[in-house]
N, C-alpha and C. Protein backbone atom coordinates (compact mmCIF):
# COMPACT_ATOMS: atom_id res chain seq x y z
N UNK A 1 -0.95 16.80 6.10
CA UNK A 1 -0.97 15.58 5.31
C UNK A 1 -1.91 14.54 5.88
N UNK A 2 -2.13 14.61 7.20
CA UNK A 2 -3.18 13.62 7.75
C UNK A 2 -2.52 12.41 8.70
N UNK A 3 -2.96 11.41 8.83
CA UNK A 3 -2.55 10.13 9.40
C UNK A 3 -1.67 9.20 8.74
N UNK A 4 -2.20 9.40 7.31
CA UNK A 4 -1.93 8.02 6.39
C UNK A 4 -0.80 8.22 6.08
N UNK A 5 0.15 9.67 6.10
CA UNK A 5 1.20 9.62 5.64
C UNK A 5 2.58 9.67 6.59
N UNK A 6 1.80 9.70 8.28
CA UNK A 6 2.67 9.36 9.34
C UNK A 6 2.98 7.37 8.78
N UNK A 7 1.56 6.88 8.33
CA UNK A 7 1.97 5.76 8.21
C UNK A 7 2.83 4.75 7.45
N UNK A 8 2.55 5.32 5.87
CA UNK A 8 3.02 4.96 4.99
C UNK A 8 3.64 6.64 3.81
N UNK A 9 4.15 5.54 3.17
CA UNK A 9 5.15 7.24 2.39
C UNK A 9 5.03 6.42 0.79
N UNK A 10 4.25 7.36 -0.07
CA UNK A 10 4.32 7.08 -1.22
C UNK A 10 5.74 8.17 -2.08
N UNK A 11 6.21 7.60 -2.94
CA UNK A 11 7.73 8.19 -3.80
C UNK A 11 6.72 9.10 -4.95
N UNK A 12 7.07 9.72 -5.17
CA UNK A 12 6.79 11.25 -6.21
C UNK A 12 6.46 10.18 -7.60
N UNK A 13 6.92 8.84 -7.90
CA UNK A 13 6.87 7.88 -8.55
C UNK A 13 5.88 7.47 -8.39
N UNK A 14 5.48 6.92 -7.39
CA UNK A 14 4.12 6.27 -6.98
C UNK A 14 2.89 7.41 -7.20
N UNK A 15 3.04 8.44 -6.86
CA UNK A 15 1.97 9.05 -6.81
C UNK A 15 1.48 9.67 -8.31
N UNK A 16 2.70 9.74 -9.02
CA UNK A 16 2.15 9.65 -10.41
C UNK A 16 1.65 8.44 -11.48
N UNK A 17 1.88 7.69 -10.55
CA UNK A 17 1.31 6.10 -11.27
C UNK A 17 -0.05 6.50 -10.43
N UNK A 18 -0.38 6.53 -9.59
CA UNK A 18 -1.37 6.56 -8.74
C UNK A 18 -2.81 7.68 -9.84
N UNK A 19 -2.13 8.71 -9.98
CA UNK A 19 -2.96 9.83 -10.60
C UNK A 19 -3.38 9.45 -11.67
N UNK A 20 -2.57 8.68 -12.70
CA UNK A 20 -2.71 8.53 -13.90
C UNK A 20 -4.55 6.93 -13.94
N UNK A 21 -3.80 6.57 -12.64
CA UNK A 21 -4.86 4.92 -12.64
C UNK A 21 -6.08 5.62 -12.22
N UNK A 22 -5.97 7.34 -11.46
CA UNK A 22 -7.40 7.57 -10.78
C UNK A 22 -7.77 8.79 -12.53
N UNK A 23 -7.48 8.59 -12.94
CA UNK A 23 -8.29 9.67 -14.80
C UNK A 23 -8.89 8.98 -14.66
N UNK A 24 -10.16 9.73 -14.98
CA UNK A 24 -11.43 9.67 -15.14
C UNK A 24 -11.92 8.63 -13.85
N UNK A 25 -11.89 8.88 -12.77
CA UNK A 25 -12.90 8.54 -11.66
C UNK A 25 -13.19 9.44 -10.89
N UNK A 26 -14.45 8.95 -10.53
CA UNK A 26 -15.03 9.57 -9.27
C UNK A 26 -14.00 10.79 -8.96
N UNK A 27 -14.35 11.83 -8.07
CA UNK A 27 -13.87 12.52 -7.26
C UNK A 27 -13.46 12.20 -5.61
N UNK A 28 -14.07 11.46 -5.38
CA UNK A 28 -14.07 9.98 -4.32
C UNK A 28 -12.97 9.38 -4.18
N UNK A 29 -12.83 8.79 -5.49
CA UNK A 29 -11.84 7.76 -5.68
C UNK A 29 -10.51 7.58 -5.43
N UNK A 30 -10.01 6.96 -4.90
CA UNK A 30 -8.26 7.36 -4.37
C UNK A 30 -7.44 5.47 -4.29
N UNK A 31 -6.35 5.60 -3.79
CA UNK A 31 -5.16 4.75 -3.69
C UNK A 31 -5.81 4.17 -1.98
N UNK A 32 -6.12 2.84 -2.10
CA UNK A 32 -6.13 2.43 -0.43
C UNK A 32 -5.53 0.74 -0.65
N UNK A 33 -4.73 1.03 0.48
CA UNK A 33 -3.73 0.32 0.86
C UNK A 33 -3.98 -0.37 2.32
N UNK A 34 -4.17 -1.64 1.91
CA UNK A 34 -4.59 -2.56 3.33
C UNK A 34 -3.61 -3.61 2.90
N UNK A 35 -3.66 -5.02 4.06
CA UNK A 35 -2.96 -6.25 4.19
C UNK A 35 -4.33 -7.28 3.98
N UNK A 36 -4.24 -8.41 3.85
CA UNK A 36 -4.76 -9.86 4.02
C UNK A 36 -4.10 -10.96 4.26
N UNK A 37 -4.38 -12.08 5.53
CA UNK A 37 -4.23 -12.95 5.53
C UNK A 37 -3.61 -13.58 4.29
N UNK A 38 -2.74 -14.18 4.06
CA UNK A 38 -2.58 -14.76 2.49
C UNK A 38 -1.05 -15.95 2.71
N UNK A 39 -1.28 -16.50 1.88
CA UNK A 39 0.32 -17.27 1.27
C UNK A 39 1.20 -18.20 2.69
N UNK A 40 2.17 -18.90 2.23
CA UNK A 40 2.87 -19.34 3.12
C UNK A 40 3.53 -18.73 4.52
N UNK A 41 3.43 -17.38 4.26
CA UNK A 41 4.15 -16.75 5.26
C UNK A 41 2.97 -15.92 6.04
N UNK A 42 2.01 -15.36 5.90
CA UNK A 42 1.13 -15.04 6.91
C UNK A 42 0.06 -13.77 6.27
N UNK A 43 0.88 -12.76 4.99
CA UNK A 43 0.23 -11.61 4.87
C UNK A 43 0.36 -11.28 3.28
N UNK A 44 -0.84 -10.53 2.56
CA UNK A 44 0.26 -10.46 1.24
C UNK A 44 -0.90 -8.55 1.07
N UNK A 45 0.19 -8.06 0.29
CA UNK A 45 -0.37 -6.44 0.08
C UNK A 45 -1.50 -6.68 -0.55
N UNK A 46 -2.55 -5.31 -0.27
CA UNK A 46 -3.54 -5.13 -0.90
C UNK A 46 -3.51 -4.16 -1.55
N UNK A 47 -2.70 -3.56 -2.39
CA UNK A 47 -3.12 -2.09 -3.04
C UNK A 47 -4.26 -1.87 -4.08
N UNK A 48 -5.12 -0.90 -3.88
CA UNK A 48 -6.34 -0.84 -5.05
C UNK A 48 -6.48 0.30 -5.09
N UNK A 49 -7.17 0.93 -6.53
CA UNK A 49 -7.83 1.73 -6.97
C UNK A 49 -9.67 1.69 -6.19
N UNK A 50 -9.82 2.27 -5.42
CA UNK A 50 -11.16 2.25 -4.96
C UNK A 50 -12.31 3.33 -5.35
N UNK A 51 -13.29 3.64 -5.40
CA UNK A 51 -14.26 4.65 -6.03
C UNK A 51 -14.27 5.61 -4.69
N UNK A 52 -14.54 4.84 -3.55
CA UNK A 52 -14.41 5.72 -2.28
C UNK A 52 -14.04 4.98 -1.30
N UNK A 53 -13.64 5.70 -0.26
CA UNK A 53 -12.76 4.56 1.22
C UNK A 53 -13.93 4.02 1.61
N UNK A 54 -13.27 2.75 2.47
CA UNK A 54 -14.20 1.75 3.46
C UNK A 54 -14.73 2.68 4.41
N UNK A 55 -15.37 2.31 5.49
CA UNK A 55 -16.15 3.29 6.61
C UNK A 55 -15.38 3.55 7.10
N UNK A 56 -14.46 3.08 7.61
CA UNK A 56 -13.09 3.17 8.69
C UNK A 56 -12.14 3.74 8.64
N UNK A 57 -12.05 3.92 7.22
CA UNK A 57 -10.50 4.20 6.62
C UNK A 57 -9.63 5.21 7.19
N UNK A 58 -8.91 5.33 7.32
CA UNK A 58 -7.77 6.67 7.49
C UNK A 58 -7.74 7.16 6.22
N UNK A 59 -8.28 8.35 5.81
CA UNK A 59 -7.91 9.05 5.06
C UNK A 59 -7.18 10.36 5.06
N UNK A 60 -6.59 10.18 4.08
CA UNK A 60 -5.45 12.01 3.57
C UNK A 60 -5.77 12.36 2.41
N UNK A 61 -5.18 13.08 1.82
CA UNK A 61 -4.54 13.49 0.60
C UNK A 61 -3.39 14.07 0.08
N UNK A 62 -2.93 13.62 -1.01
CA UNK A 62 -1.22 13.54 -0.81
C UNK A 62 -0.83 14.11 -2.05
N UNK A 63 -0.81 15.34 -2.54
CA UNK A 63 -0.21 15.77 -4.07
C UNK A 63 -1.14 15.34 -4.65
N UNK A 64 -2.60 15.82 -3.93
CA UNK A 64 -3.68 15.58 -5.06
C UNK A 64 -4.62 14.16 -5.15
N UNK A 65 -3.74 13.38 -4.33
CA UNK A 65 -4.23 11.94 -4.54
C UNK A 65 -4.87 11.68 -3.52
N UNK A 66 -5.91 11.42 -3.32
CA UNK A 66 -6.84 10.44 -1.90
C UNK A 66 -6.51 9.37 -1.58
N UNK A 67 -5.35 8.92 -0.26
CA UNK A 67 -5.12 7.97 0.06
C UNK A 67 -6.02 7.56 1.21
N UNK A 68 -5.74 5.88 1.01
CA UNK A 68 -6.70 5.34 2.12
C UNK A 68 -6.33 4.05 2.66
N UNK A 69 -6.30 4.01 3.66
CA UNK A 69 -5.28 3.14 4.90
C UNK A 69 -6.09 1.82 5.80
N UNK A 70 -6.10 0.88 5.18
CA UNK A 70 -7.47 0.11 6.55
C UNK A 70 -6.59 0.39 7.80
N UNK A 71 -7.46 0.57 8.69
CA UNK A 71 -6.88 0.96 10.20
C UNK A 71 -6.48 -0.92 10.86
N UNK A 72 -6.74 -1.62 10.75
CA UNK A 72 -6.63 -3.49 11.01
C UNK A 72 -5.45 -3.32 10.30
N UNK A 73 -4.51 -2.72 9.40
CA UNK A 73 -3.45 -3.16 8.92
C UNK A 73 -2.30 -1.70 9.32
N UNK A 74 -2.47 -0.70 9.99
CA UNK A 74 -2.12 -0.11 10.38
C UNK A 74 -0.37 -0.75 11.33
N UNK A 75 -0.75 -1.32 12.06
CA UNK A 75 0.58 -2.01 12.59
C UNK A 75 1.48 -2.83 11.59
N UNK A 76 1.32 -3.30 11.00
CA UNK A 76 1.50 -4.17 10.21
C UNK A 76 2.39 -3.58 9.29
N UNK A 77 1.43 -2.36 8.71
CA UNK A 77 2.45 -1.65 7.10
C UNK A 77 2.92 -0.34 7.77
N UNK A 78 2.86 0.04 8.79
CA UNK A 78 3.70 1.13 9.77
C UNK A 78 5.07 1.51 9.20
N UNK A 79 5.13 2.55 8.35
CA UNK A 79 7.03 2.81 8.04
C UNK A 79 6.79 2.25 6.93
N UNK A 80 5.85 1.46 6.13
CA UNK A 80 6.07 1.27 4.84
C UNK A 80 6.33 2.20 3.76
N UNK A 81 7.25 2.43 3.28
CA UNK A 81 7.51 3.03 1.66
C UNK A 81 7.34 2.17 0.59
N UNK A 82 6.24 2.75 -0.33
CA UNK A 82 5.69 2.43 -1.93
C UNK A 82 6.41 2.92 -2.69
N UNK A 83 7.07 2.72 -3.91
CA UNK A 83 7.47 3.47 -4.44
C UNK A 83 7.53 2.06 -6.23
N UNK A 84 7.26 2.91 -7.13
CA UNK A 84 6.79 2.61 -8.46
C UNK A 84 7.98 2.25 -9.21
N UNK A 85 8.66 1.26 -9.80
CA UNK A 85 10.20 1.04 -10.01
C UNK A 85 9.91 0.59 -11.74
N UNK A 86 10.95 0.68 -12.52
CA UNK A 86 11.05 -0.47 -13.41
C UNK A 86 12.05 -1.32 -13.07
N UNK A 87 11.69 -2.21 -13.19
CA UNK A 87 12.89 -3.50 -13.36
C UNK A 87 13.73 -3.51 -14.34
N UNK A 88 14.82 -4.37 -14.15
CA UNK A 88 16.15 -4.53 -14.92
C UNK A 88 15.27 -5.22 -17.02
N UNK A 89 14.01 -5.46 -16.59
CA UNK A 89 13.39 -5.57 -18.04
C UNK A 89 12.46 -4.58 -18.72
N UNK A 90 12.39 -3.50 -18.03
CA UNK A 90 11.82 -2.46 -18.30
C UNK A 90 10.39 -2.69 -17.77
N UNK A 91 10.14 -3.50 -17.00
CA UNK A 91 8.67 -3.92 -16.33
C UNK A 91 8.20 -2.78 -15.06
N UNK A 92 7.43 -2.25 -15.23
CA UNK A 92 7.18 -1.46 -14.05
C UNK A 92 6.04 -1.84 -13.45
N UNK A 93 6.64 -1.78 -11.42
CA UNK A 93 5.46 -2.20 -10.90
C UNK A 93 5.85 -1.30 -9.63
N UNK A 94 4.95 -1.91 -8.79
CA UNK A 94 4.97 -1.35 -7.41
C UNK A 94 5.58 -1.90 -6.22
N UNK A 95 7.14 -1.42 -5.72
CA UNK A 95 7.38 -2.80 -4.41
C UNK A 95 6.75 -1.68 -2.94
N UNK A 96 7.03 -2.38 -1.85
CA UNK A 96 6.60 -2.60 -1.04
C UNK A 96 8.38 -2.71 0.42
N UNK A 97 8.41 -1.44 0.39
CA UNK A 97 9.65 -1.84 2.35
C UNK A 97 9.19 -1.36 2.84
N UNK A 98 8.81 -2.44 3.71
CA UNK A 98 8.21 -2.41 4.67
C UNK A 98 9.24 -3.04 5.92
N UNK A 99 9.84 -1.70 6.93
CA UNK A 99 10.51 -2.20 8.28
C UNK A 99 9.90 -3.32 8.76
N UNK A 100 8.63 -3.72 8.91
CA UNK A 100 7.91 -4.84 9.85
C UNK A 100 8.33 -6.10 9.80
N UNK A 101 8.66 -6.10 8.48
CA UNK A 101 8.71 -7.78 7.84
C UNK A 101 9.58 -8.90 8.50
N UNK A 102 9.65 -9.47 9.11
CA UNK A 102 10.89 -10.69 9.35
C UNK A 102 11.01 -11.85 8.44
N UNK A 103 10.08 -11.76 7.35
CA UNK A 103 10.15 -13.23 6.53
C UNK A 103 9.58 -13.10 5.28
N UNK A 104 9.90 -13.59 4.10
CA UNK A 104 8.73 -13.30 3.43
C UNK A 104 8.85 -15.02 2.70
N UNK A 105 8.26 -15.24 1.35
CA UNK A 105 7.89 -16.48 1.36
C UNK A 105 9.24 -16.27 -0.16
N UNK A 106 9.22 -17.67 -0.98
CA UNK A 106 10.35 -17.78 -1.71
C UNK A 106 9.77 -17.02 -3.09
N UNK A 107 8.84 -17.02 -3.08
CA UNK A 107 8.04 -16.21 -4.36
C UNK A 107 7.44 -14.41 -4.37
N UNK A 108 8.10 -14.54 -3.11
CA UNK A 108 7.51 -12.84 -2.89
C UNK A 108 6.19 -12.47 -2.64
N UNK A 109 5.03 -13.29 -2.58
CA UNK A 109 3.57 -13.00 -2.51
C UNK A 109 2.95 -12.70 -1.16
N UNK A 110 3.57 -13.24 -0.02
CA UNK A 110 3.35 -12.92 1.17
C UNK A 110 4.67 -12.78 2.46
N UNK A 111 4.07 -12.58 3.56
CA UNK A 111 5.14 -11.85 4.37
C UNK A 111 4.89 -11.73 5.59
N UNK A 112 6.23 -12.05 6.65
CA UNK A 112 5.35 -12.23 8.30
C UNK A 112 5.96 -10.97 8.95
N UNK A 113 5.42 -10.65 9.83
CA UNK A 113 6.01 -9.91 10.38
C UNK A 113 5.92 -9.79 11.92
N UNK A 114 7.06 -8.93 12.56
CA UNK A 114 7.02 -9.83 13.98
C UNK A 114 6.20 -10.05 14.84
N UNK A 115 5.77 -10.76 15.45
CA UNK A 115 4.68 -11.55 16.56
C UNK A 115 3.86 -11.69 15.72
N UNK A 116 3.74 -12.20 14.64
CA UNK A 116 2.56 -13.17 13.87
C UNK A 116 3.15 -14.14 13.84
N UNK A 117 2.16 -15.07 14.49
CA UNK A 117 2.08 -16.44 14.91
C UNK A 117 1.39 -17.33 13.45
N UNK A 118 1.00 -16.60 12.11
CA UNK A 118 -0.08 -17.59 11.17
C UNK A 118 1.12 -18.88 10.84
């Protein structure tokens, strides 16, 4: 399976949302999953559809899908599980548990986690 999936764990859910967003791209193209600086609390997810990974990336492939990991956010989303949900309104999106977290903000957009000082 590679690195990316010691790091993070996509749900049989996710990875079919994932397949369906990569029709018709590149052969390249895959699921990469980094952090940014962001919001009241220190960090907020980056998930994207990319054409091909950054230079750096940790890459795998996972049931077909090309995942891709910035290595700078590696500590950070460590033990994270993705997984593709609907909500109690039939809204489907993508959350994010992540063990790291100690805080997140009152709106859900960002998130600290321990020994970040932002």
């Amino acid at each position: 399976m590679g690195e990316v999936m010691s790091v993070i764990t996509l749900t049989d859910s996710t990875i079919e949302h994932i397949k369906h967003c990569l029709k018709d791209k590149p052969e390249t193209a895959g699921f990469r999953f980094s952090v940014k600086q962001s919001g009241c609390t220190g960090f907020a997810y980056v998930p994207e559809i990319v054409n091909q990974p950054n230079e750096n990336d940790i890459a795998s492939n996972h049931s077909g899908v090309n995942v891709y990991v910035d290595p700078d956010s590696v500590e950070i989303i460590k033990g994270t599980v993705l997984d593709y949900v609907t909500s109690g309104l039939g809204q489907k999106q993508m959350v994010f548990k992540n063990p790291n977290v100690t805080d997140s903000c009152g709106c859900g957009e960002s998130f600290a986690v321990k020994g970040d000082d932002s």
